[in-house]
C-alpha atoms as a PDB file:
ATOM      1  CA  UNK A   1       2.539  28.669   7.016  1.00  0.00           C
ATOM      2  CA  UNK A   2       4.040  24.989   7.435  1.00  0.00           C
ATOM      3  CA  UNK A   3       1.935  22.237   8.335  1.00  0.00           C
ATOM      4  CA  UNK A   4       1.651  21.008  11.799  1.00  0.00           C
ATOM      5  CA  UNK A   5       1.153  17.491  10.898  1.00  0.00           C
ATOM      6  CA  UNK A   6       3.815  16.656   7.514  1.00  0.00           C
ATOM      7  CA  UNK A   7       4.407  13.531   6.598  1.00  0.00           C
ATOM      8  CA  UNK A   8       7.047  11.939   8.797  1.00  0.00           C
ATOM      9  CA  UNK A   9      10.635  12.246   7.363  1.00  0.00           C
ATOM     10  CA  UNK A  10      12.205   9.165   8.483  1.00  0.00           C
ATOM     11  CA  UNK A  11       9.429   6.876   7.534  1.00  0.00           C
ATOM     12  CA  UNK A  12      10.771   5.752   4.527  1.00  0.00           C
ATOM     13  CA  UNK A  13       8.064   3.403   2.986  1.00  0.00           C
ATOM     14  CA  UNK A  14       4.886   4.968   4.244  1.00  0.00           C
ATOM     15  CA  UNK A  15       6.036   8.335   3.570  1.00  0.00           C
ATOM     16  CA  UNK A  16       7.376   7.996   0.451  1.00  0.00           C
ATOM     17  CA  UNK A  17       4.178   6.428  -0.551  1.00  0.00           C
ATOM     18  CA  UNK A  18       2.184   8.639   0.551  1.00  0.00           C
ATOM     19  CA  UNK A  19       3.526  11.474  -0.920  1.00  0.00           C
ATOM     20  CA  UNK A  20       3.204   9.271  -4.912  1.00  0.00           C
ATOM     21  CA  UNK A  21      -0.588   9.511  -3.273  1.00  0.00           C
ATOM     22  CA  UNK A  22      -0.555  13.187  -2.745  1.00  0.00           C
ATOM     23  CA  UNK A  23       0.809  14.220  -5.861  1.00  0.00           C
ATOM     24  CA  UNK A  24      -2.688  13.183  -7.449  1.00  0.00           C
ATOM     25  CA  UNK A  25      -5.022  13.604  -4.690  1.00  0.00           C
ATOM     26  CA  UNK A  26      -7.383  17.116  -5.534  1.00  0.00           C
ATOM     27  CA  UNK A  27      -8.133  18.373  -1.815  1.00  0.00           C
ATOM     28  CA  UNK A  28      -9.827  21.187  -0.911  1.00  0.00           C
ATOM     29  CA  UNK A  29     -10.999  22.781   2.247  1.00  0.00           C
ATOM     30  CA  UNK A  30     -14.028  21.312   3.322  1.00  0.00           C
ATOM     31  CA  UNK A  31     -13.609  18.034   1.990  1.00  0.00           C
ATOM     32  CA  UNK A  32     -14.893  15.106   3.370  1.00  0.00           C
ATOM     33  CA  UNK A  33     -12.384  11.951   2.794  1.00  0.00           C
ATOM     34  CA  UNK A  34     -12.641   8.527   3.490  1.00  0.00           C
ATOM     35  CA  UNK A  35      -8.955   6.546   4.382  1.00  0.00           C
ATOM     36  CA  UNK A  36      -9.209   3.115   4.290  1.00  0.00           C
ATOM     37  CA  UNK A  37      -6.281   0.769   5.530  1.00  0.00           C
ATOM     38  CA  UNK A  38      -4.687   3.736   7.447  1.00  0.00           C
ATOM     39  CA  UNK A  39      -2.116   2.498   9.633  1.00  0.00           C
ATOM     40  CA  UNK A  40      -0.527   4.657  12.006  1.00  0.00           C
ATOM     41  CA  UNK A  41      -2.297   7.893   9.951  1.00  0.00           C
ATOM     42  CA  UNK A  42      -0.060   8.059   7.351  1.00  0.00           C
ATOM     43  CA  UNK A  43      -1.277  10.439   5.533  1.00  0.00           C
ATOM     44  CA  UNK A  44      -4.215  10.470   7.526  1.00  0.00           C
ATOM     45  CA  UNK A  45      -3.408  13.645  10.117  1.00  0.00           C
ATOM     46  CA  UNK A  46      -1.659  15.559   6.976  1.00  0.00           C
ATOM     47  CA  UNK A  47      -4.829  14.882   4.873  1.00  0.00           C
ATOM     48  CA  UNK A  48      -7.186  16.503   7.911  1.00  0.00           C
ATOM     49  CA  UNK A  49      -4.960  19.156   8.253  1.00  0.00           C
ATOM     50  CA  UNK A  50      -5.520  20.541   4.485  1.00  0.00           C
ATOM     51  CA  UNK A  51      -9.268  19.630   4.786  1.00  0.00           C
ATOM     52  CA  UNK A  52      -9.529  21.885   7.636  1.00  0.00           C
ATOM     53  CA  UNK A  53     -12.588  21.964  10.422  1.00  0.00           C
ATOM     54  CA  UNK A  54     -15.195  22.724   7.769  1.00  0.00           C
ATOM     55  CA  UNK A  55     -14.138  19.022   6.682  1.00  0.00           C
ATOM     56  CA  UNK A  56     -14.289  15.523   8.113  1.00  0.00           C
ATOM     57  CA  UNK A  57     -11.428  12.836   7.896  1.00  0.00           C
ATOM     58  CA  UNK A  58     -12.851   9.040   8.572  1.00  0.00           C
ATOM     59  CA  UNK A  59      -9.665   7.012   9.102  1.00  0.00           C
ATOM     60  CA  UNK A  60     -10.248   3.298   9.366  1.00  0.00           C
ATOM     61  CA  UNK A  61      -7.962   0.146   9.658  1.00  0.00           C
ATOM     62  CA  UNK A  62      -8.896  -3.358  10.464  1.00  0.00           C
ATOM     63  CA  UNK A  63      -6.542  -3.274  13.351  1.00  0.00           C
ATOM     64  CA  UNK A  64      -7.524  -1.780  16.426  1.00  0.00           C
ATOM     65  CA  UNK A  65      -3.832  -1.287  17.967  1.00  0.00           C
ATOM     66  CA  UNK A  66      -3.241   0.780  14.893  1.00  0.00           C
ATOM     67  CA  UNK A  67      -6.559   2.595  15.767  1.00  0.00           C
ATOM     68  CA  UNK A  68      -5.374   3.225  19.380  1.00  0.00           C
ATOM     69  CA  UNK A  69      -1.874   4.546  18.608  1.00  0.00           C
ATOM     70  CA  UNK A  70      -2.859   6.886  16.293  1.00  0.00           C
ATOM     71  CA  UNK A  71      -6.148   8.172  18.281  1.00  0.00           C
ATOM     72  CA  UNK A  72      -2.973   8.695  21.098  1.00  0.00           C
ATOM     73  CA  UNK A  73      -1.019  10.680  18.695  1.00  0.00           C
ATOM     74  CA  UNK A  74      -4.097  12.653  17.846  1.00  0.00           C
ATOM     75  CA  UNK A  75      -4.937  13.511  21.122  1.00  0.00           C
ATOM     76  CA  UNK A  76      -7.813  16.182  21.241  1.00  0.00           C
ATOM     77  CA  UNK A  77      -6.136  17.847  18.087  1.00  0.00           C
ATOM     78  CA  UNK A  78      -8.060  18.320  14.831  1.00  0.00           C
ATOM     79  CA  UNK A  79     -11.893  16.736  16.277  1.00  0.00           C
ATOM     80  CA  UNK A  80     -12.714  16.383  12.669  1.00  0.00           C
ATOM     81  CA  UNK A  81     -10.450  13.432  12.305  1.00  0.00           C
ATOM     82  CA  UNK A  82     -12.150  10.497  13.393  1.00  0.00           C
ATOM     83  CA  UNK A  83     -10.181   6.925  13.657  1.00  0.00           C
ATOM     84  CA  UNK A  84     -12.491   4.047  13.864  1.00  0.00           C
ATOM     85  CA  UNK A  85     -11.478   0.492  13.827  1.00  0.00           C
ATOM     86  CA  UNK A  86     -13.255  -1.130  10.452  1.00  0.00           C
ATOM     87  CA  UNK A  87     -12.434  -3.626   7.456  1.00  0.00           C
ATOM     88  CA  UNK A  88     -12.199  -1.827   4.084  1.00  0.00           C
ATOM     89  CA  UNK A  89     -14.071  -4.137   2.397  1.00  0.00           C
ATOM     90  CA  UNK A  90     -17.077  -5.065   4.360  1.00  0.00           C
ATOM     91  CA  UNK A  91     -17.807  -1.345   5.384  1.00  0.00           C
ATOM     92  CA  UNK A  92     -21.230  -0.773   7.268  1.00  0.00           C
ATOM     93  CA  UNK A  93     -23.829   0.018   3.422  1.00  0.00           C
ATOM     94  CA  UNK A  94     -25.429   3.005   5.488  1.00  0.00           C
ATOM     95  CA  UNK A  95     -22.194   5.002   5.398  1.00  0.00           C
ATOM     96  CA  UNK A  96     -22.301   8.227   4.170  1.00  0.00           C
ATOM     97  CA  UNK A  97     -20.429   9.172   0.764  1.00  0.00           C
ATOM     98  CA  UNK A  98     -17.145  11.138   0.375  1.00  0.00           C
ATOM     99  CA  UNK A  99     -15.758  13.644  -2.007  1.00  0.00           C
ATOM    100  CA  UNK A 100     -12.448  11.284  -1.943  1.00  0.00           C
ATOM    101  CA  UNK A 101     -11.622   7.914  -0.444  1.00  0.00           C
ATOM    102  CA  UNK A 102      -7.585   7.209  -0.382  1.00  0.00           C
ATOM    103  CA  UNK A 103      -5.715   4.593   0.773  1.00  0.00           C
ATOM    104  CA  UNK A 104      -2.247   4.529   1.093  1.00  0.00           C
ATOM    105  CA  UNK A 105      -0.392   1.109   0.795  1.00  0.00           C
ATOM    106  CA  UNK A 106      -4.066  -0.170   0.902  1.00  0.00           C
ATOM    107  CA  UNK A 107      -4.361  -2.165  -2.456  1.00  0.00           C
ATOM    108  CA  UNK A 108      -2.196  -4.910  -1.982  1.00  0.00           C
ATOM    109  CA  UNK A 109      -4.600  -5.641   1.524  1.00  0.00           C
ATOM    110  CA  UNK A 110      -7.693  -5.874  -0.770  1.00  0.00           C
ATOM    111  CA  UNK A 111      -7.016  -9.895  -2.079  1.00  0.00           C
ATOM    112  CA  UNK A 112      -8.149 -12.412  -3.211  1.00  0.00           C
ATOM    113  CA  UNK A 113     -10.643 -10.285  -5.205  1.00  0.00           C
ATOM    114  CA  UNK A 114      -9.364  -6.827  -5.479  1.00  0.00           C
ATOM    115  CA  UNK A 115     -11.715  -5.812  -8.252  1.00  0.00           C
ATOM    116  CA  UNK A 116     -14.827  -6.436  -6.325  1.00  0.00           C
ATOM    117  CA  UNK A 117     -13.334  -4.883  -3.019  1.00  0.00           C
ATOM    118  CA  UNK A 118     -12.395  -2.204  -5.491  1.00  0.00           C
ATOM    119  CA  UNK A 119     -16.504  -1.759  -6.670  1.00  0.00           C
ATOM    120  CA  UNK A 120     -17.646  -1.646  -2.866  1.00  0.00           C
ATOM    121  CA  UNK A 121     -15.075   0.658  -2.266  1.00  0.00           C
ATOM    122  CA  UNK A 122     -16.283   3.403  -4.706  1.00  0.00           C
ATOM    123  CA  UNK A 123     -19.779   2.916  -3.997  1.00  0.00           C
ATOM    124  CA  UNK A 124     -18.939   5.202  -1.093  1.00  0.00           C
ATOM    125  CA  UNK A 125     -17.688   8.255  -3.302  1.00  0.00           C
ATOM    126  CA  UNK A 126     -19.796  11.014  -4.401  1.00  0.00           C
ATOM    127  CA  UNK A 127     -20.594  11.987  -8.072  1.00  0.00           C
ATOM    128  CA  UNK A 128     -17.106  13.631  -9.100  1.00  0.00           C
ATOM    129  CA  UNK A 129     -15.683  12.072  -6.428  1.00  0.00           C
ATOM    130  CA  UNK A 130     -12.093  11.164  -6.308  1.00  0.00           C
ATOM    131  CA  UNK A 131     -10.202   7.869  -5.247  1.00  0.00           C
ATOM    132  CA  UNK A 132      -6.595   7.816  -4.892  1.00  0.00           C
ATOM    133  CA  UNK A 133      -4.886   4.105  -3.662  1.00  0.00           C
ATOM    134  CA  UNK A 134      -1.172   3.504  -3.240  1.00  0.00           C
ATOM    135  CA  UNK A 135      -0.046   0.379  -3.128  1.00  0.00           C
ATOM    136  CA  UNK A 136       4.199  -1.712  -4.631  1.00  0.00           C
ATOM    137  CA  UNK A 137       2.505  -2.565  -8.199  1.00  0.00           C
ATOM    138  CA  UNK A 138       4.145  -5.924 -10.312  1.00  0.00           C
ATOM    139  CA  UNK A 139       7.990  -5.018 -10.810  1.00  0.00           C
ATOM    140  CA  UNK A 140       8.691  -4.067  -7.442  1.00  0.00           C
ATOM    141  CA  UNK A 141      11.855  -6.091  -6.352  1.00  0.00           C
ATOM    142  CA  UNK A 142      12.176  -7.518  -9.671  1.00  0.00           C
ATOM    143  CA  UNK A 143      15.621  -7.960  -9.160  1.00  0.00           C
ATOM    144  CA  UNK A 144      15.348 -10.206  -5.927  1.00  0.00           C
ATOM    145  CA  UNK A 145      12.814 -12.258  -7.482  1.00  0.00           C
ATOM    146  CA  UNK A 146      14.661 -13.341 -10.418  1.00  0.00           C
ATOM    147  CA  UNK A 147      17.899 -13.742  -8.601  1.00  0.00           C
ATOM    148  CA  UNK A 148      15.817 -16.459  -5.688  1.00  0.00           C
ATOM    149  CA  UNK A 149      13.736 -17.850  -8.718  1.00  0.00           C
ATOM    150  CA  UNK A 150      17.069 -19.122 -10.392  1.00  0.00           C
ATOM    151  CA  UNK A 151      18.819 -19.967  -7.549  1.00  0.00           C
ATOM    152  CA  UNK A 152      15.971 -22.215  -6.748  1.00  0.00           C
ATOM    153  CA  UNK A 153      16.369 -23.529 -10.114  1.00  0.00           C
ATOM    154  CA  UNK A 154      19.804 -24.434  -9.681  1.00  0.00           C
ATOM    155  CA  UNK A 155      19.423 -26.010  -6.665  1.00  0.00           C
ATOM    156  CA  UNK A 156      16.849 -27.887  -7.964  1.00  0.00           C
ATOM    157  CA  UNK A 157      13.715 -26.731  -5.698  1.00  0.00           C
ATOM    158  CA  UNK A 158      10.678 -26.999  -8.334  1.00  0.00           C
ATOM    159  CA  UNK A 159       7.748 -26.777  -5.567  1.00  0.00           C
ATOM    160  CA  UNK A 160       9.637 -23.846  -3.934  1.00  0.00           C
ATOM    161  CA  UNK A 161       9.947 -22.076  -7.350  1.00  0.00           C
ATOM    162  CA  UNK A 162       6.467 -22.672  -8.572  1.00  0.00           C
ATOM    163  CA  UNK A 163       4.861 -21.152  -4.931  1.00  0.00           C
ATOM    164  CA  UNK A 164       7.510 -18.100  -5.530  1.00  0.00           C
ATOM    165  CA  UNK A 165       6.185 -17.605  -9.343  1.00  0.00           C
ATOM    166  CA  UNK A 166       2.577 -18.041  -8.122  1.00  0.00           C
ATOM    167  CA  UNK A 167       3.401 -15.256  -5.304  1.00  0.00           C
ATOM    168  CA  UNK A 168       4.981 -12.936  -8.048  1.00  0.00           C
ATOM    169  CA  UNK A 169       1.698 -13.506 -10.325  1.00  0.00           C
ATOM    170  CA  UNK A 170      -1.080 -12.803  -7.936  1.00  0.00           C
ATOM    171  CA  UNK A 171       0.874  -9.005  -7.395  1.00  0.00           C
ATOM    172  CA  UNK A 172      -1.053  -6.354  -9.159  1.00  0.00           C
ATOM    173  CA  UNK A 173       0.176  -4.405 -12.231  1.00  0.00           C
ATOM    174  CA  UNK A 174      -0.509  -0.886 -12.896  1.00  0.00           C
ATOM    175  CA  UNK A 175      -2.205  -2.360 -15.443  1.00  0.00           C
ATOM    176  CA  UNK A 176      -4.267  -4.000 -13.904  1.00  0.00           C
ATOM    177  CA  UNK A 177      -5.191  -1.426 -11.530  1.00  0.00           C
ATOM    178  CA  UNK A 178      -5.765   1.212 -14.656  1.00  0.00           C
ATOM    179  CA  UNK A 179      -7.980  -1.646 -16.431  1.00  0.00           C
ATOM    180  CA  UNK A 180     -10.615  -2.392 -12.944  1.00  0.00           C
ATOM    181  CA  UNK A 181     -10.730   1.612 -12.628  1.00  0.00           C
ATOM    182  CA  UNK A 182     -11.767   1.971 -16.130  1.00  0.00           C
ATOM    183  CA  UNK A 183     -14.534  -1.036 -15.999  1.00  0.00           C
ATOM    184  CA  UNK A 184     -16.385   0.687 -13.072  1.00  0.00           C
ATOM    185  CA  UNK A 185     -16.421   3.733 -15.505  1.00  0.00           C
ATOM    186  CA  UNK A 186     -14.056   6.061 -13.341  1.00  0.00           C
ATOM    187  CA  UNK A 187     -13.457   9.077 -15.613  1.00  0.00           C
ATOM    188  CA  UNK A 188     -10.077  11.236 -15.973  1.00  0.00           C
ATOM    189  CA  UNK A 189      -8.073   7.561 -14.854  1.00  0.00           C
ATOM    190  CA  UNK A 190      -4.454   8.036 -14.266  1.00  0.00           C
ATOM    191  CA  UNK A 191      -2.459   5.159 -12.798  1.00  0.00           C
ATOM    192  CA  UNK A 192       1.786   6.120 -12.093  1.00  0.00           C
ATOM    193  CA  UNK A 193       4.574   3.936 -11.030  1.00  0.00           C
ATOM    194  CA  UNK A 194       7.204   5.737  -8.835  1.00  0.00           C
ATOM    195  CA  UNK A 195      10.566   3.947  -8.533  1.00  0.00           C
ATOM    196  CA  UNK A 196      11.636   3.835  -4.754  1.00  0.00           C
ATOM    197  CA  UNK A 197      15.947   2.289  -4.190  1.00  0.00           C
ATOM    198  CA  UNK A 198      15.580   0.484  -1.031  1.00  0.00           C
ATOM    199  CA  UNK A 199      19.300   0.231   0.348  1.00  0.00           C
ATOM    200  CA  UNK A 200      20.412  -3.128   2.138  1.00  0.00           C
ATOM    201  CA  UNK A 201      23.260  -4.634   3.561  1.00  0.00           C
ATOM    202  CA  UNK A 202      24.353  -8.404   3.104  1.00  0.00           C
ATOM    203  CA  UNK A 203      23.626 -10.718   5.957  1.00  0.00           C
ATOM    204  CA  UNK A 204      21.353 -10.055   8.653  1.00  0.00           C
ATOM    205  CA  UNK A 205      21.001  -6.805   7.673  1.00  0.00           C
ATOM    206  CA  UNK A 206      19.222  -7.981   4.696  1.00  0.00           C
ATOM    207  CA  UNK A 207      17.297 -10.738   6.035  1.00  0.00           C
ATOM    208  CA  UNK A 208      16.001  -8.724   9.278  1.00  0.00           C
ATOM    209  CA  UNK A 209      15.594  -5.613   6.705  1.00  0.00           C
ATOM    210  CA  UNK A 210      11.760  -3.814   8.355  1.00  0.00           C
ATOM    211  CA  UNK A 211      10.920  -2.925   4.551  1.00  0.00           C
ATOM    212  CA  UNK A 212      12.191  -6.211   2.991  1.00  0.00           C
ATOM    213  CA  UNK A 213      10.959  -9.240   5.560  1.00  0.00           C
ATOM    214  CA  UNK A 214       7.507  -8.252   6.676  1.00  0.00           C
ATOM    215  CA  UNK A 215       5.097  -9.180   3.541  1.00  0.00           C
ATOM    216  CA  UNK A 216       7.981  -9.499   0.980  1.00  0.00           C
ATOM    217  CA  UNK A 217      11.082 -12.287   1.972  1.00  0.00           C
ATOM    218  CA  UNK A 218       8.316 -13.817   4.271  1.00  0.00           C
ATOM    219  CA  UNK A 219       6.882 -15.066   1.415  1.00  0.00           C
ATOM    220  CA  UNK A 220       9.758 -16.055   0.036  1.00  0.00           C
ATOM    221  CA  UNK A 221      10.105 -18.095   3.632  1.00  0.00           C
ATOM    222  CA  UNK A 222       6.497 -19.448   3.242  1.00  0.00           C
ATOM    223  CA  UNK A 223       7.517 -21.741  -0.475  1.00  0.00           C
ATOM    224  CA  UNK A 224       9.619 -24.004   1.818  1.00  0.00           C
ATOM    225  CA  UNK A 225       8.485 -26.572   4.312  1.00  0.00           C
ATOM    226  CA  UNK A 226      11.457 -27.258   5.259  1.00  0.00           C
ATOM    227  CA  UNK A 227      11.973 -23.558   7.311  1.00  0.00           C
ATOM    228  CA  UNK A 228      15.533 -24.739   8.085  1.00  0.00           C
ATOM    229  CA  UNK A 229      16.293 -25.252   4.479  1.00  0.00           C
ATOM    230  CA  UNK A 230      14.865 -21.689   4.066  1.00  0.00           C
ATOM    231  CA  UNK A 231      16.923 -19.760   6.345  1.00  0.00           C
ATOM    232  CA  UNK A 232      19.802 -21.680   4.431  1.00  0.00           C
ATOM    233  CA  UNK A 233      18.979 -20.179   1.386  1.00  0.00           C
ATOM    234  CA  UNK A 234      17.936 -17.380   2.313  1.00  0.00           C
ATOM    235  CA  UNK A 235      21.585 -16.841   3.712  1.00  0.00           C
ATOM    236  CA  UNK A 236      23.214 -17.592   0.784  1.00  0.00           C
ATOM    237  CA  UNK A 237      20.974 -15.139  -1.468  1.00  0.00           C
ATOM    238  CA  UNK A 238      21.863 -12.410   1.509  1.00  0.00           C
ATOM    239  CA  UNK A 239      25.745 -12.899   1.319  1.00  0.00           C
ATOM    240  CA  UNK A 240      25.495 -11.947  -2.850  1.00  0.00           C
ATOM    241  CA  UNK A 241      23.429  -8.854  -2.060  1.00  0.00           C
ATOM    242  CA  UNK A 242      25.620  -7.581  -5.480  1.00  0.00           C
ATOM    243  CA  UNK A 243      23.380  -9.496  -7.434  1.00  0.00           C
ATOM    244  CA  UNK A 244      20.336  -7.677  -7.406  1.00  0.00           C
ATOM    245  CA  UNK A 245      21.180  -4.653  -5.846  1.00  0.00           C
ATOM    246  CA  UNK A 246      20.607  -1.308  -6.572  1.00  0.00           C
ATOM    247  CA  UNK A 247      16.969  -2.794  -5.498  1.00  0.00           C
ATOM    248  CA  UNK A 248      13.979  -0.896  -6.385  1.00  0.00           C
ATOM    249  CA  UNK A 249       9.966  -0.930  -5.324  1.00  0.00           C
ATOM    250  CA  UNK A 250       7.383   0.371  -7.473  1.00  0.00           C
ATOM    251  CA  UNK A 251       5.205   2.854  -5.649  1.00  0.00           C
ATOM    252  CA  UNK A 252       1.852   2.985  -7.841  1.00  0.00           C
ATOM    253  CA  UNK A 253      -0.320   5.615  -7.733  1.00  0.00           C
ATOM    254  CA  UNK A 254      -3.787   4.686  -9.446  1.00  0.00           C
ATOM    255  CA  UNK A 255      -6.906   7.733  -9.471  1.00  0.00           C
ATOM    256  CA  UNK A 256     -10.335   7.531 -10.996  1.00  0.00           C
ATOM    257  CA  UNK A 257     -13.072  10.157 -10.851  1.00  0.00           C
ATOM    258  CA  UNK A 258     -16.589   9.170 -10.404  1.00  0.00           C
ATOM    259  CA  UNK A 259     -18.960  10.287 -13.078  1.00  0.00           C
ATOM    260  CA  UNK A 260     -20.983  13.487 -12.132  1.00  0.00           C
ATOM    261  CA  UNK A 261     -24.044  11.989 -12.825  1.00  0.00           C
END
């Protein structure tokens, strides 16, 4: 029988994403799953679907037009999928616990202090419990980063290339992410990086890219303050696109079990 509610086909960072998260979530029907950061319900509805009615699906986000658009593409389908508008790491301490809490592209949302919004987090999964967050670990656009960081250098912009290598350091590692799981004593801890080729054109088509300028060349943007010198530079890195392309994202994939007892 195919699913009603698959993962969308032409999203191509959610989706993608979201199915690194998949391949180690451990659903069964029944299952009662907390998603935290979830966007437009990617993978939200497909995660409700494979729970079934005997389950329950709490889908939060911290942004209520999120909230609304997906409770519209719900509809008065699957009533055990509730979307509620709530931030992931001040969640109300009388909710109830889960048998798995996922969030997909979630992790990066959690700083400054991702390991301790990482310990509130799993204080809402039952013993043997799962977790399962997604989220473009350290290496993800490598190649970008070390093409701006020594153009910068040539140019002479030390202040622009210190905020880009201070950006580029705060990113977590799959390391990382396998190191926090393992001091709150999550068992059976498995932590994956998927490669993902994001393909670009030169020019605008680079610097207007919906994967590339929301939360990754912004920041690039956000090391100058001179914003006209930016978009300068920023044009010349997006006319020698051959530089750093093929250009690749690292989809990480980190899961912990809580202990049974």
């Amino acid at each position: 029988m195919n699913p009603q509610w698959p993962l969308p086909e032409h999203d191509y960072w959610s989706t993608p994403f979201a199915e690194a998260l998949l391949n180690h979530l451990d659903l069964f029907p029944g299952a009662t799953v907390l998603d935290v950061a979830a966007g437009s319900g990617i993978p939200a509805f497909h995660i409700a679907e494979q729970v079934g009615p005997e389950g329950q699906v709490l889908a939060v986000d911290i942004h209520q037009h999120q909230i609304l658009r997906s409770r519209s593409s719900q509809g008065r389908h699957m009533p055990w999928l509730k979307f509620e508008v709530g931030d992931m790491r001040q969640l109300p301490p009388d909710l109830p616990r889960f048998d798995r809490i996922t969030g997909n592209l979630s992790f990066m949302f959690f700083r400054p202090n991702r390991f301790e919004a990482l310990q509130s987090l799993t204080r809402f999964l039952k013993p043997g419990g799962q977790i399962v967050l997604t989220f473009p670990s350290l290496g993800t656009f490598d190649s970008l980063w070390d093409q701006v960081e020594r153009a910068m250098s040539e140019r002479g912009y030390e202040n622009e290339r210190k905020g880009l290598i201070e950006y580029i350091e705060e990113r977590p590692s799959a390391d990382d992410a396998k190191r926090w799981l393992e001091e709150l004593n999550m068992e059976r801890v498995k932590v994956t990086n998927y490669p993902l080729e994001i393909a670009t054109g030169p020019g605008r088509a680079f610097l207007e890219h919906p994967l590339l300028r929301g939360g990754f060349l912004d920041d690039v943007y956000e090391c100058f303050k001179d914003q006209t010198l930016a978009e300068k530079f920023m044009t010349a890195i997006s006319n020698n696109i051959e530089s750093f392309t093929p250009l690749y994202a690292q989809r990480c994939a980190m899961s912990g079990w809580s202990p049974k007892s």
